[in-house]
N, C-alpha and C. Protein backbone atom coordinates (compact mmCIF):
# COMPACT_ATOMS: atom_id res chain seq x y z
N UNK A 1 0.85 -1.20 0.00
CA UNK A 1 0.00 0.00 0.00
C UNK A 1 0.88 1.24 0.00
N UNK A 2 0.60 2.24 -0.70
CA UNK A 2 1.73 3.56 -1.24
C UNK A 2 0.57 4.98 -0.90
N UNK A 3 1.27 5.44 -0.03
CA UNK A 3 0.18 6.95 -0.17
C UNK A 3 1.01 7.92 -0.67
N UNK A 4 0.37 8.38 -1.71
CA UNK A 4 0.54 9.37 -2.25
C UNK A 4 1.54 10.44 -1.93
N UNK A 5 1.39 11.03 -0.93
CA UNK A 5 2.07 11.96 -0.51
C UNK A 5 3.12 11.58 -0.31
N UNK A 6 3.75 10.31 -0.03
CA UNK A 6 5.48 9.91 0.22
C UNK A 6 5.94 9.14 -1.00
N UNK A 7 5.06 9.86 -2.22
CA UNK A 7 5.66 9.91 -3.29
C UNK A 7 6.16 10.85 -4.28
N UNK A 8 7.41 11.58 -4.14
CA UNK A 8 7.32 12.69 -4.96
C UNK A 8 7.38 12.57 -6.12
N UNK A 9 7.40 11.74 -7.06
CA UNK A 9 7.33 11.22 -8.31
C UNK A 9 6.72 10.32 -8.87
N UNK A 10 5.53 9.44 -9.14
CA UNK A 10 5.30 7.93 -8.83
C UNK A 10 6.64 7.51 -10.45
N UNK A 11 6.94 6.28 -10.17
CA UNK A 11 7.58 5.59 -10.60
C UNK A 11 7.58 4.29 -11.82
N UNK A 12 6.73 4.58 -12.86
CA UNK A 12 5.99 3.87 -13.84
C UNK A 12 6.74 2.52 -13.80
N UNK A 13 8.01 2.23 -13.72
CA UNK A 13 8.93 0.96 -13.82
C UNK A 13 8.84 0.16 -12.59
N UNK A 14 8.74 0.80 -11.55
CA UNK A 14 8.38 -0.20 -10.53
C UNK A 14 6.83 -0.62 -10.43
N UNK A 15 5.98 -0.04 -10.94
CA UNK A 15 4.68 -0.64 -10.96
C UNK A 15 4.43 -1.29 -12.47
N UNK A 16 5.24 -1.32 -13.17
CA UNK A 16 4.96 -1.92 -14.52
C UNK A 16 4.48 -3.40 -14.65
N UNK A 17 3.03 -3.52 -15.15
CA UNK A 17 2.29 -5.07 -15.07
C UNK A 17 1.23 -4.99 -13.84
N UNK A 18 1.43 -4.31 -13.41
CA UNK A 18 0.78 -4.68 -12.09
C UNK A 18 -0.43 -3.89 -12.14
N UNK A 19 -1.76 -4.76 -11.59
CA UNK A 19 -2.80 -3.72 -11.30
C UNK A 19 -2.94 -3.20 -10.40
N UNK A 20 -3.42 -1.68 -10.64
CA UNK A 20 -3.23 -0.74 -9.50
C UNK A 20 -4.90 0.11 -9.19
N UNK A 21 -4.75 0.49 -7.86
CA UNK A 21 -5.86 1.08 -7.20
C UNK A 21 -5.67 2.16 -6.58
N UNK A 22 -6.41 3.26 -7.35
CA UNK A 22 -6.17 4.51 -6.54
C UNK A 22 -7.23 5.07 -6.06
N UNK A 23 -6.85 5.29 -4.67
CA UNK A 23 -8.31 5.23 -3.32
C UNK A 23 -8.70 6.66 -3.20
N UNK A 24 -9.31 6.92 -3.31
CA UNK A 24 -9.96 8.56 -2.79
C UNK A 24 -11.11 8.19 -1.73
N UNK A 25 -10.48 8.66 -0.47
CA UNK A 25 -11.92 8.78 0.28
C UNK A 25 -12.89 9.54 -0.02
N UNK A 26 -14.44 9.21 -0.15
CA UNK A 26 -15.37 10.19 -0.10
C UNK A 26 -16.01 10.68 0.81
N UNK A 27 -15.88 12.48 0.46
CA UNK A 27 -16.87 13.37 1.36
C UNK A 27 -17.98 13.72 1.15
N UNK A 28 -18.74 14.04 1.79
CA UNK A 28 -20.19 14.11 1.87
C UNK A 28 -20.23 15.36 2.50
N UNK A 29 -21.39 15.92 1.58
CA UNK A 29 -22.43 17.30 1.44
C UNK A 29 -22.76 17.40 2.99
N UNK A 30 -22.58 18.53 3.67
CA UNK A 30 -23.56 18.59 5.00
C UNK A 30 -24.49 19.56 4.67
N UNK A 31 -25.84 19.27 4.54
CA UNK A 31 -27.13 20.36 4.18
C UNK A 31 -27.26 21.52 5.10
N UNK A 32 -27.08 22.54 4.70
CA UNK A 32 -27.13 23.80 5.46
C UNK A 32 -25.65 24.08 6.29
N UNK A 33 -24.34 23.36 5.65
CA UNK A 33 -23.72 23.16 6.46
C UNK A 33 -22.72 25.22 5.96
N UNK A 34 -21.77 25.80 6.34
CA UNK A 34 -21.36 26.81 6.43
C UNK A 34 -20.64 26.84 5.24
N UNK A 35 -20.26 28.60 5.17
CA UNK A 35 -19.48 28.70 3.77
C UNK A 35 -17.82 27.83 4.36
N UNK A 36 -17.45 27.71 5.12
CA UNK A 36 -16.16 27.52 5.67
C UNK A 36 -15.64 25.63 5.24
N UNK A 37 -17.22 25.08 5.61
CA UNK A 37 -17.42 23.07 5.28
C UNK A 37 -17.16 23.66 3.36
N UNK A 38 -17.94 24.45 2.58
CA UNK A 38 -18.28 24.57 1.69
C UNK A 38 -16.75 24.68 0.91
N UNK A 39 -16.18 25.65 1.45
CA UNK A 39 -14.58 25.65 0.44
C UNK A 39 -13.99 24.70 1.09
N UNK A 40 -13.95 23.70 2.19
CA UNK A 40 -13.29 22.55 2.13
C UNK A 40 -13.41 21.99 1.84
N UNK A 41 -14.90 21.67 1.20
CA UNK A 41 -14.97 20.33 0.05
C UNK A 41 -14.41 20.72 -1.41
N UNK A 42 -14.58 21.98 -1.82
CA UNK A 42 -14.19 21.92 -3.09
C UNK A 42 -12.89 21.98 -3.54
N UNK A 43 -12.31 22.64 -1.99
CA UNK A 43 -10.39 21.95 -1.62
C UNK A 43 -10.55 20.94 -2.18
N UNK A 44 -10.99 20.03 -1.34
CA UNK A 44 -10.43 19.05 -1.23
C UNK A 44 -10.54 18.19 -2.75
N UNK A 45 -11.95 18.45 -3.83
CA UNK A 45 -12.01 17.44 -4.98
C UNK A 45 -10.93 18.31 -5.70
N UNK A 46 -10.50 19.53 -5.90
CA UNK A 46 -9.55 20.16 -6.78
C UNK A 46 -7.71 19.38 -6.26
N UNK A 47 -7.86 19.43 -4.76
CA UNK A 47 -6.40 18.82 -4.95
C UNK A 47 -6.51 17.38 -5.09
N UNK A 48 -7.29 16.13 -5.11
CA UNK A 48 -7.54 15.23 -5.49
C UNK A 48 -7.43 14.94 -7.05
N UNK A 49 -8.44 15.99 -7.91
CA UNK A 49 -8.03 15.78 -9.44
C UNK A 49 -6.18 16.00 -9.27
N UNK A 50 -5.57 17.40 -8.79
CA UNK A 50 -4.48 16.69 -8.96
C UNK A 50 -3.63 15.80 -8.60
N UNK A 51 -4.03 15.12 -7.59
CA UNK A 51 -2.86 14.26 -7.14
C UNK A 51 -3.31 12.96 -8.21
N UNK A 52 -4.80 12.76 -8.59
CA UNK A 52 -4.67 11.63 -9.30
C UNK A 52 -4.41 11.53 -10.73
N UNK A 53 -4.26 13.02 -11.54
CA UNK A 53 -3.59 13.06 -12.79
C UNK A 53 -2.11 12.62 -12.41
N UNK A 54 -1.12 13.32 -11.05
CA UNK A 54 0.00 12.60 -11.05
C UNK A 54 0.25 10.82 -11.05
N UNK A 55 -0.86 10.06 -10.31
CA UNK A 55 -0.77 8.75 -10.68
C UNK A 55 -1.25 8.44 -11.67
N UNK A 56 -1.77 9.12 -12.86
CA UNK A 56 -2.09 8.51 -13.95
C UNK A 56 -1.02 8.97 -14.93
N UNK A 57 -0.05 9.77 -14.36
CA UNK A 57 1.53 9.63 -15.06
C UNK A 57 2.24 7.89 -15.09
N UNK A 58 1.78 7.14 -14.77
CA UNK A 58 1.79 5.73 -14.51
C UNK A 58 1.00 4.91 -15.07
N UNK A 59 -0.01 5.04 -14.95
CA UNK A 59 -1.43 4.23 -15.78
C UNK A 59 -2.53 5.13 -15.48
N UNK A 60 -2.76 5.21 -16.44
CA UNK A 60 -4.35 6.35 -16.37
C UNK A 60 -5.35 5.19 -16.06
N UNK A 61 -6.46 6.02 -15.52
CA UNK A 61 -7.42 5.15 -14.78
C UNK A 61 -8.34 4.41 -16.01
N UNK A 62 -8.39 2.92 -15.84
CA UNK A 62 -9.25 2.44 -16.93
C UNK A 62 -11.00 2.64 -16.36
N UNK A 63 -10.81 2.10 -14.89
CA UNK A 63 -12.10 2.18 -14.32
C UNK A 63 -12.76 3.06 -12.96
N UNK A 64 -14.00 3.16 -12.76
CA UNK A 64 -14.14 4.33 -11.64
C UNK A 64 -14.78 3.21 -10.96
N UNK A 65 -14.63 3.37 -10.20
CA UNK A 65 -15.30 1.98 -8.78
C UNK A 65 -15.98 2.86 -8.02
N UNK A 66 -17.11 3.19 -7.58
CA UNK A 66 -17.72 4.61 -6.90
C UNK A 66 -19.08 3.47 -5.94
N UNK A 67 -18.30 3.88 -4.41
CA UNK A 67 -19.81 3.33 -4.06
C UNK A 67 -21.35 4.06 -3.83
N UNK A 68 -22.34 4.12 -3.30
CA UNK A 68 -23.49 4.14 -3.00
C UNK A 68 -24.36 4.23 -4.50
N UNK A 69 -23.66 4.29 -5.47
CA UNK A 69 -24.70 3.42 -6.64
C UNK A 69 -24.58 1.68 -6.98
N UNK A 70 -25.79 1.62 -7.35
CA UNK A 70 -26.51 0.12 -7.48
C UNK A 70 -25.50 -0.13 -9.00
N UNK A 71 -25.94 -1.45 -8.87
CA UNK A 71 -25.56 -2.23 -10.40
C UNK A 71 -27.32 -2.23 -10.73
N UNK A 72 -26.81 -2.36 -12.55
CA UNK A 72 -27.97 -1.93 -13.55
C UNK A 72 -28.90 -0.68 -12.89
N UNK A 73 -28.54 -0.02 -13.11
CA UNK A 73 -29.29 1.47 -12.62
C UNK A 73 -28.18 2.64 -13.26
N UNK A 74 -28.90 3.74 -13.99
CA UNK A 74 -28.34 4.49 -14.44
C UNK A 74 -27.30 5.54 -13.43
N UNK A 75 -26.18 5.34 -13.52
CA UNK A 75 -25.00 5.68 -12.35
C UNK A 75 -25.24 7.07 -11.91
N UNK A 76 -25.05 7.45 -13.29
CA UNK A 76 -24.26 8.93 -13.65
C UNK A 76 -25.43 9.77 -12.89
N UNK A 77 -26.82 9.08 -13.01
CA UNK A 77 -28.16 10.48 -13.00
C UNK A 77 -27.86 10.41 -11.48
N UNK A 78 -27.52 8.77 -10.75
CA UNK A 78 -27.76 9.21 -9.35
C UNK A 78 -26.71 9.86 -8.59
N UNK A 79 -25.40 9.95 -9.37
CA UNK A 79 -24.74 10.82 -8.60
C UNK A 79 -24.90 12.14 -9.06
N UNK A 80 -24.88 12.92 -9.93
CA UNK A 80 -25.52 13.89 -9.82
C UNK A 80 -26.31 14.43 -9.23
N UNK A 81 -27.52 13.60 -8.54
CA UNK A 81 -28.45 14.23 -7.03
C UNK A 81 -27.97 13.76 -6.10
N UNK A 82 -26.48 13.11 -5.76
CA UNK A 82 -26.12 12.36 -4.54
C UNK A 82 -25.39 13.63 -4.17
N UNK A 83 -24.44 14.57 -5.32
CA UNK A 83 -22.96 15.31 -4.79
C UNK A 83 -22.85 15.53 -6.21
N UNK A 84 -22.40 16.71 -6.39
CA UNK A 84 -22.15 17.23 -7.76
C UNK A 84 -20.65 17.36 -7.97
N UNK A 85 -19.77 17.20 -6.49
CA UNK A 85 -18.44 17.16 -7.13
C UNK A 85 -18.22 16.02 -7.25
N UNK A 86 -18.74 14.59 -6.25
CA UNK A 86 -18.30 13.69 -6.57
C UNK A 86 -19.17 12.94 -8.23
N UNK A 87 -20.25 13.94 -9.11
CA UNK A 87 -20.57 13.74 -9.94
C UNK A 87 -19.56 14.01 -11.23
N UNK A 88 -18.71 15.55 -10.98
CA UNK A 88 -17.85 15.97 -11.83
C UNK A 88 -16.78 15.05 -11.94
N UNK A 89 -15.92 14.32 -11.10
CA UNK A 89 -15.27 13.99 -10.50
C UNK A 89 -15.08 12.78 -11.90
N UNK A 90 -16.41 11.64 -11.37
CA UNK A 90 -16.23 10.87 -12.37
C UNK A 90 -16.46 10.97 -13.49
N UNK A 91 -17.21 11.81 -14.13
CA UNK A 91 -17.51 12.06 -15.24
C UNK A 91 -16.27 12.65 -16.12
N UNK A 92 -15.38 13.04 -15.68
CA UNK A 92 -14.49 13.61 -16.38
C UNK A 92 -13.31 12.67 -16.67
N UNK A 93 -13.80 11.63 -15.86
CA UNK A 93 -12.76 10.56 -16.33
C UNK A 93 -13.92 9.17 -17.09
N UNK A 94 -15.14 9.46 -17.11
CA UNK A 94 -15.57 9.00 -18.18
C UNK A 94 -15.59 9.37 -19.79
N UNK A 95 -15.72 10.91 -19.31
CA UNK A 95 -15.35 11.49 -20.77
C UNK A 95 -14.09 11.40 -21.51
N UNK A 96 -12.73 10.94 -20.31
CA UNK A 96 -11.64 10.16 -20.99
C UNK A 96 -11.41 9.03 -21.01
N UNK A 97 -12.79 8.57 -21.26
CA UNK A 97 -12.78 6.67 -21.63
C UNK A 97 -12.66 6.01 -20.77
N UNK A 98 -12.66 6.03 -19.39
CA UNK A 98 -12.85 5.18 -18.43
C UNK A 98 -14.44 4.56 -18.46
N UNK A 99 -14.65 3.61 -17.58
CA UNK A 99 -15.43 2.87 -17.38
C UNK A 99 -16.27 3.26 -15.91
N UNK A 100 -17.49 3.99 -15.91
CA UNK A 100 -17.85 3.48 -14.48
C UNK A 100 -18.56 2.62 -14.18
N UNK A 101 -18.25 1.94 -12.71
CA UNK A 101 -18.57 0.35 -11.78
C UNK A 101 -19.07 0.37 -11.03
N UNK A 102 -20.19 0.46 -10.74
CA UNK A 102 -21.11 0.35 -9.63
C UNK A 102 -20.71 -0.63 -8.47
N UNK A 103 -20.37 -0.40 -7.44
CA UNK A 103 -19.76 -1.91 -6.62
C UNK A 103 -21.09 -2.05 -5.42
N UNK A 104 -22.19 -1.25 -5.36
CA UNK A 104 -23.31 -1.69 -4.81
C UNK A 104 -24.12 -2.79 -5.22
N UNK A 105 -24.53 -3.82 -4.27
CA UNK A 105 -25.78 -4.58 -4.72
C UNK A 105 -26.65 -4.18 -4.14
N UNK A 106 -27.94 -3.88 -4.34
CA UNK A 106 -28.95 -2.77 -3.88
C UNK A 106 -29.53 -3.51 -2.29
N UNK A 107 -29.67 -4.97 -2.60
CA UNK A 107 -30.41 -5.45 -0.86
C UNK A 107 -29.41 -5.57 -0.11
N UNK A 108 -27.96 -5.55 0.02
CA UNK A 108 -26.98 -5.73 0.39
C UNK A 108 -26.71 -4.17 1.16
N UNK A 109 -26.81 -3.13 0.45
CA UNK A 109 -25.96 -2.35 0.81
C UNK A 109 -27.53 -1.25 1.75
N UNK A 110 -28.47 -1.33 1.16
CA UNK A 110 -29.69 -0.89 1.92
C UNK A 110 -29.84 -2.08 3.40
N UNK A 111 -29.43 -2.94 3.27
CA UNK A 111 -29.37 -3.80 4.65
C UNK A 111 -28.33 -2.99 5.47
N UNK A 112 -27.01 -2.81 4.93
CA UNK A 112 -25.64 -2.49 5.55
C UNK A 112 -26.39 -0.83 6.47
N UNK A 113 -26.82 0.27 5.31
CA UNK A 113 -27.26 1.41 6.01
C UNK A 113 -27.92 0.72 7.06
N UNK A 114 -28.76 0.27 7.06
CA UNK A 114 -30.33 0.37 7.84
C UNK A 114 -29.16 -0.29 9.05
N UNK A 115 -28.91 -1.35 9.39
CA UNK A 115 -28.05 -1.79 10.54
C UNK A 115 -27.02 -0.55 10.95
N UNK A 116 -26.47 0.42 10.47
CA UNK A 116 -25.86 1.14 10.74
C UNK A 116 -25.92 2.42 11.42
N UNK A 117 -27.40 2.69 11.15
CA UNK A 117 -28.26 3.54 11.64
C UNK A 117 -28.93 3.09 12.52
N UNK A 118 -29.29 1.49 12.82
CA UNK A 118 -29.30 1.71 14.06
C UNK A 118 -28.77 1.11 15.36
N UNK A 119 -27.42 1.18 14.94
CA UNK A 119 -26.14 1.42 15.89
C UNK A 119 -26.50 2.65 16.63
N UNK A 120 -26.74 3.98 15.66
CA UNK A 120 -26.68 5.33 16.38
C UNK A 120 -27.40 5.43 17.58
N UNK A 121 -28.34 4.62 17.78
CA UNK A 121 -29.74 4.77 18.21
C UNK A 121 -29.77 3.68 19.26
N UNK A 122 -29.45 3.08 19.77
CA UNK A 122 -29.77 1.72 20.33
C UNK A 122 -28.84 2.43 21.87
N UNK A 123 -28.83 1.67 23.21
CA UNK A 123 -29.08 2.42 24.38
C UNK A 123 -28.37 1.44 25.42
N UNK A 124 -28.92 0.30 25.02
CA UNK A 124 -28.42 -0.72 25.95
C UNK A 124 -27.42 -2.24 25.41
N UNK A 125 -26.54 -2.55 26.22
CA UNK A 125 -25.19 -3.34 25.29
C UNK A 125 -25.86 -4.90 25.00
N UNK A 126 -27.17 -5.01 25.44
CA UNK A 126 -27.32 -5.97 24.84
C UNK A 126 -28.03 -6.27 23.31
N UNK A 127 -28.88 -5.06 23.41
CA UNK A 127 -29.07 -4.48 22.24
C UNK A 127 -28.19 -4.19 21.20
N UNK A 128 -27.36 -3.58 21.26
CA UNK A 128 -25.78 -2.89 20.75
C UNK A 128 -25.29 -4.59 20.06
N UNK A 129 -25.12 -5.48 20.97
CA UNK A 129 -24.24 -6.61 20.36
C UNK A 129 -25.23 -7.40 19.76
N UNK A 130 -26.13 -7.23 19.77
CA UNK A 130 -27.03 -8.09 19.01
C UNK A 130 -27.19 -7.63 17.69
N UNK A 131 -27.32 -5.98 17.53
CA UNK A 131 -27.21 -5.08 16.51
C UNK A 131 -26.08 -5.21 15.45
N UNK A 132 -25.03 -5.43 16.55
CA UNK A 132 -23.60 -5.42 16.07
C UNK A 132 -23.44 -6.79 15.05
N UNK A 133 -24.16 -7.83 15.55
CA UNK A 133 -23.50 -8.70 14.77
C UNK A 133 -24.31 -9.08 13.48
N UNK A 134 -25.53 -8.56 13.16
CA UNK A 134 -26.26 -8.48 11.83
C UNK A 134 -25.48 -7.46 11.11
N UNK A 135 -24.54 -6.34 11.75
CA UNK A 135 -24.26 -4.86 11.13
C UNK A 135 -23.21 -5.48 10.18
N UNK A 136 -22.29 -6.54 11.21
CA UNK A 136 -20.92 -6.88 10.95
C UNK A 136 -21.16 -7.76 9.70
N UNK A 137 -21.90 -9.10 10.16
CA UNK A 137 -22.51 -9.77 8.89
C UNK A 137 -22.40 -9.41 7.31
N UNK A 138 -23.77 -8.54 7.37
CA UNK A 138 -23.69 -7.76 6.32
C UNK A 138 -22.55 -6.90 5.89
N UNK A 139 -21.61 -6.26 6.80
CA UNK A 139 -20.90 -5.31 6.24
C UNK A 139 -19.74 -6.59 5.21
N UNK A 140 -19.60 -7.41 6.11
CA UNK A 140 -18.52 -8.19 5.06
C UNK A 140 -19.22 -8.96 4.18
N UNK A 141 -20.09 -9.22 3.97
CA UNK A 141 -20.85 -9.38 2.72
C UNK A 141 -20.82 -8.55 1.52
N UNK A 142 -20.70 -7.07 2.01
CA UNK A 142 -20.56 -5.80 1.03
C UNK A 142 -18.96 -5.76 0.64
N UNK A 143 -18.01 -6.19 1.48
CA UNK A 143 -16.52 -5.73 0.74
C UNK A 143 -16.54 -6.91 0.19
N UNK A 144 -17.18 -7.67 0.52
CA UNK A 144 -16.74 -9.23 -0.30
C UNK A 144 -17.08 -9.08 -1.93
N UNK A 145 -18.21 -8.25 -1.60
CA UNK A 145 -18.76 -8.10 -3.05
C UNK A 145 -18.03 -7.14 -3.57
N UNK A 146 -17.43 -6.19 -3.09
CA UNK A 146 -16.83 -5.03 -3.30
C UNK A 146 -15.43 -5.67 -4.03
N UNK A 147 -14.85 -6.49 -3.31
CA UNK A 147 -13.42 -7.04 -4.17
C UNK A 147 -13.96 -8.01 -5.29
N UNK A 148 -14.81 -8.82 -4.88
CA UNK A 148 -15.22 -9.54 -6.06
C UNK A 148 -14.98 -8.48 -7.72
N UNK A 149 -15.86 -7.29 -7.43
CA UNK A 149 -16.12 -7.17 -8.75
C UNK A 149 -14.74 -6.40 -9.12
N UNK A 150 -13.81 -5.68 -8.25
CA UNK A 150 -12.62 -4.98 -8.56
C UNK A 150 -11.79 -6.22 -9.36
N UNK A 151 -11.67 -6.92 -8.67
CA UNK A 151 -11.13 -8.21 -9.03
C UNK A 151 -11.78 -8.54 -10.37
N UNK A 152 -13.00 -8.90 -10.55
CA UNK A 152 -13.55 -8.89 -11.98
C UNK A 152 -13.06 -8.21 -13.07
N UNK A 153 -13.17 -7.20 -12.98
CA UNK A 153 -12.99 -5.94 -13.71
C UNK A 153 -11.52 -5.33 -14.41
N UNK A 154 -10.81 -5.44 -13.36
CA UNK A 154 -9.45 -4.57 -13.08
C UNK A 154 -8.31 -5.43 -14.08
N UNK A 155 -7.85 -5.61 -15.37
CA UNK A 155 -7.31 -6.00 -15.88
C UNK A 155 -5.70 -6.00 -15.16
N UNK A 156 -4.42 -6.73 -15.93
CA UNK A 156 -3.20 -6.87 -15.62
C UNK A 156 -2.80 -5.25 -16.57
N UNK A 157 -2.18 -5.16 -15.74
CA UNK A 157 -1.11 -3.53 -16.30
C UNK A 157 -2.59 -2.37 -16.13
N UNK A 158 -3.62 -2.48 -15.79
CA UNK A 158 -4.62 -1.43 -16.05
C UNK A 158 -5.28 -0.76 -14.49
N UNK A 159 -5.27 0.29 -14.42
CA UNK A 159 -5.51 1.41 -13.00
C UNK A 159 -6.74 1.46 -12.75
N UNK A 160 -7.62 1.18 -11.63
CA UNK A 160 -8.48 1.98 -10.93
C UNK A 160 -8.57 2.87 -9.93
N UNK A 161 -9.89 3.62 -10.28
CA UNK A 161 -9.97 5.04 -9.07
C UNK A 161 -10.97 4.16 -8.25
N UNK A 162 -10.98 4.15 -6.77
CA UNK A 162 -11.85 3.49 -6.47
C UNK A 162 -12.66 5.05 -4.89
N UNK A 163 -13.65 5.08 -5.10
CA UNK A 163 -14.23 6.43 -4.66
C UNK A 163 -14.87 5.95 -3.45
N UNK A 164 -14.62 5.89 -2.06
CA UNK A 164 -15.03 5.28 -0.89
C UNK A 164 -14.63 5.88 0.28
N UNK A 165 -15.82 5.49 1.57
CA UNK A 165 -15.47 6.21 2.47
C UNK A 165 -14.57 5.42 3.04
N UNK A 166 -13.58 6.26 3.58
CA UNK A 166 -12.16 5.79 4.27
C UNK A 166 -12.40 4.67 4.79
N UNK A 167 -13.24 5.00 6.00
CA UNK A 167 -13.54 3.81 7.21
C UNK A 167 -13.86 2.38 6.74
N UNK A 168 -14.62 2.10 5.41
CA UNK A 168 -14.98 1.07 4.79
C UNK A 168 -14.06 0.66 3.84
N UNK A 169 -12.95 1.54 3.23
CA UNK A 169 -11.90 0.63 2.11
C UNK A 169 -10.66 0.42 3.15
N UNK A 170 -10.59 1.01 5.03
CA UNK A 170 -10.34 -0.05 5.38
C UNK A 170 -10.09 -1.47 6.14
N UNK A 171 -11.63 -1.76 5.53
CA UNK A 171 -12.12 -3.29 6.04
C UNK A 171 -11.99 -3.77 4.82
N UNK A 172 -11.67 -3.50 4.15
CA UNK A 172 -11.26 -4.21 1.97
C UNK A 172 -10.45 -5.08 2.04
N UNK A 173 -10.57 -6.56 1.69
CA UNK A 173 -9.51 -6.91 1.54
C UNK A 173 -9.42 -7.09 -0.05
N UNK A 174 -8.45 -6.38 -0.77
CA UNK A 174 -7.98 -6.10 -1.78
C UNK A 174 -7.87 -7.55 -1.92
N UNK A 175 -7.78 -7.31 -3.28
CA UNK A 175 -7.09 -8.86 -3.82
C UNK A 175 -5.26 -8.63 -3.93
N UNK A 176 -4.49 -9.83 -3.25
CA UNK A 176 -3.13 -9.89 -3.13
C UNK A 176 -2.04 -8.90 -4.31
N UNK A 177 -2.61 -9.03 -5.63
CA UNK A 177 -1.62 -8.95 -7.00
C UNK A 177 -1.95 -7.28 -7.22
N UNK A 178 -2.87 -6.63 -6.20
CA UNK A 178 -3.68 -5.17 -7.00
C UNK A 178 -2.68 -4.24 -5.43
N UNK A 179 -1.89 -3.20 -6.84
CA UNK A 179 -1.22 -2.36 -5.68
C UNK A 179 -2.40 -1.03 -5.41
N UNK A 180 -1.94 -1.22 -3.99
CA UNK A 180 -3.13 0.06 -3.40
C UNK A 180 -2.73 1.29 -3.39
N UNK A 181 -3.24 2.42 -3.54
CA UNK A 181 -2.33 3.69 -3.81
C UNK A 181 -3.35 5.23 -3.13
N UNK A 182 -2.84 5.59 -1.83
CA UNK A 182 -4.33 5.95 -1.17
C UNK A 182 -3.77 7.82 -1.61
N UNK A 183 -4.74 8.16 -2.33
CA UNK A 183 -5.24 10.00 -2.40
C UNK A 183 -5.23 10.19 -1.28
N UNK A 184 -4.43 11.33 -0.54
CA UNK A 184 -4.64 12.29 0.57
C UNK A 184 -4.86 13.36 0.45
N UNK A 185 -5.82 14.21 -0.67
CA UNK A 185 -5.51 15.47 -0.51
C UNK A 185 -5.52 16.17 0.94
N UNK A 186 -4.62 17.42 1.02
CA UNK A 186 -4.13 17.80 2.35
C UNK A 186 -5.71 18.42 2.69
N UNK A 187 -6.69 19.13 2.20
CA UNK A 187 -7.94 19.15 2.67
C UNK A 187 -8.88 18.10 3.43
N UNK A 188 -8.39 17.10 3.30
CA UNK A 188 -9.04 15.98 4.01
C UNK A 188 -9.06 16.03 5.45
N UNK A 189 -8.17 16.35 6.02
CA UNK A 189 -7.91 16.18 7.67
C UNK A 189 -8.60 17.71 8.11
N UNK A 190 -8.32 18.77 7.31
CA UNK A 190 -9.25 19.56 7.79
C UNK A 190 -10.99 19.48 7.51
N UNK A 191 -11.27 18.85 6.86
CA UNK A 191 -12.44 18.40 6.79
C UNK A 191 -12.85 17.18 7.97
N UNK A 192 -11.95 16.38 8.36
CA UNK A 192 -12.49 15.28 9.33
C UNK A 192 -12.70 16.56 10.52
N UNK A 193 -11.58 17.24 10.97
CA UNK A 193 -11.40 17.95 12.06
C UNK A 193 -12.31 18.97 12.04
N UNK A 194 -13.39 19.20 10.77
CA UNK A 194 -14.52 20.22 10.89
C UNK A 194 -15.83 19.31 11.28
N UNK A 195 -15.78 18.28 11.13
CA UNK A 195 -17.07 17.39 10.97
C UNK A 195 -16.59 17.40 12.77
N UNK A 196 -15.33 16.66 13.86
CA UNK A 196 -15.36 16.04 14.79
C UNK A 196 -15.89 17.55 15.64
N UNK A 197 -15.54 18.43 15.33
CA UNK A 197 -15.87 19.49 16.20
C UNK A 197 -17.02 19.97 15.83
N UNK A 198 -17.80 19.60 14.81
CA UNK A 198 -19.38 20.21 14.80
C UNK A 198 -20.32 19.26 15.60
N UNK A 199 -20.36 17.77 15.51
CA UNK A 199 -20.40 16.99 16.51
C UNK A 199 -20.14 17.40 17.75
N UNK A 200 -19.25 17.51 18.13
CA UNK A 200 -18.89 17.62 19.16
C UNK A 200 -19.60 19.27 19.95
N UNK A 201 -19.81 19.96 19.12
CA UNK A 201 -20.65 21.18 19.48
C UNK A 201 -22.34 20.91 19.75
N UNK A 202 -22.51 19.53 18.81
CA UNK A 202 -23.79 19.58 19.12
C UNK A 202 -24.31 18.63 20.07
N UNK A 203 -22.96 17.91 20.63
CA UNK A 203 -23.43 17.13 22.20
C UNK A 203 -23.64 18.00 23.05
């Protein structure tokens, strides 16, 4: 696994043959949230396009792996009402011939929310572990499916962008032969550190 940032060059000869994965965590829209959340998201997708044109000095991305859309369902319309940067985002590497991959299965991943939500909510630990272990269930049911299809997909010598929230690519277990390559744009940590303290304002 290679992050980005402790690469000042990527290195096309040492990854030559090999399939590669380049991780962008995704952020999410807060509704009504301030102008201050507002230019840190759009930080953050502007230094992302560039850090991942620098890994596509290596292999340009063949495929977009983007979760919370379904398979067979038109991708593109639902990210566009999901997040409009993470709509621009892929689209601009569809318009340079990439492929986008839906890695949702729709009863799978509507099971995963619904258990997850109500984690938030639940009061007492016997509740909680009982919760916990339908949540857990399902959740590895979803990366299972999640590598399955990367694995499907992801040819020898050929790059994916794979668009996910941090916390879930990492419970991934990648497949062994696919090098991992994680996007940090430097906006990211100020974005976690705006979300922990608005929380934290509203306990």
């Amino acid at each position: 696994m290679v992050e980005l940032s402790k690469l000042e060059k990527p290195d096309a000869e040492n990854f030559k043959g090999k399939r590669k994965l380049y991780c962008l965590p995704n952020v999410y829209p807060i509704p009504g949230s301030d102008e201050k959340y507002k230019n840190l998201i759009s930080k953050f997708w502007d230094e992302a396009e560039i850090q991942i044109s620098k890994l596509e000095l290596m292999t340009p991305v063949t495929y977009v792996f983007c979760e919370m859309v379904y398979q067979n369902e038109n991708a593109l319309d639902v990210l566009s009402k999901i997040d409009s940067y993470l709509f621009d985002m892929v689209k601009k590497h569809i318009d340079k011939g990439a492929k986008l991959v839906p890695i949702e299965e729709e009863n799978v991943f509507s099971e995963y929310v619904d258990w997850a939500n109500c984690l938030k909510v639940v009061t007492t630990e016997k509740v909680f572990t009982k919760v916990m272990e339908f949540f857990s269930e399902i959740a590895n049911k979803r990366f299972h499916l999640i590598t399955e299809i990367i694995d499907k997909n992801l040819g020898s010598s050929e790059a994916g962008l794979l668009i996910i929230k941090d916390e879930d690519r990492r419970k991934i277990n990648f497949p062994p032969d696919v090098e991992i390559f994680l996007i940090t744009p430097p906006a990211y940590d100020d974005i976690l550190k705006f979300i922990r303290d608005l929380f934290r304002n509203v306990k």
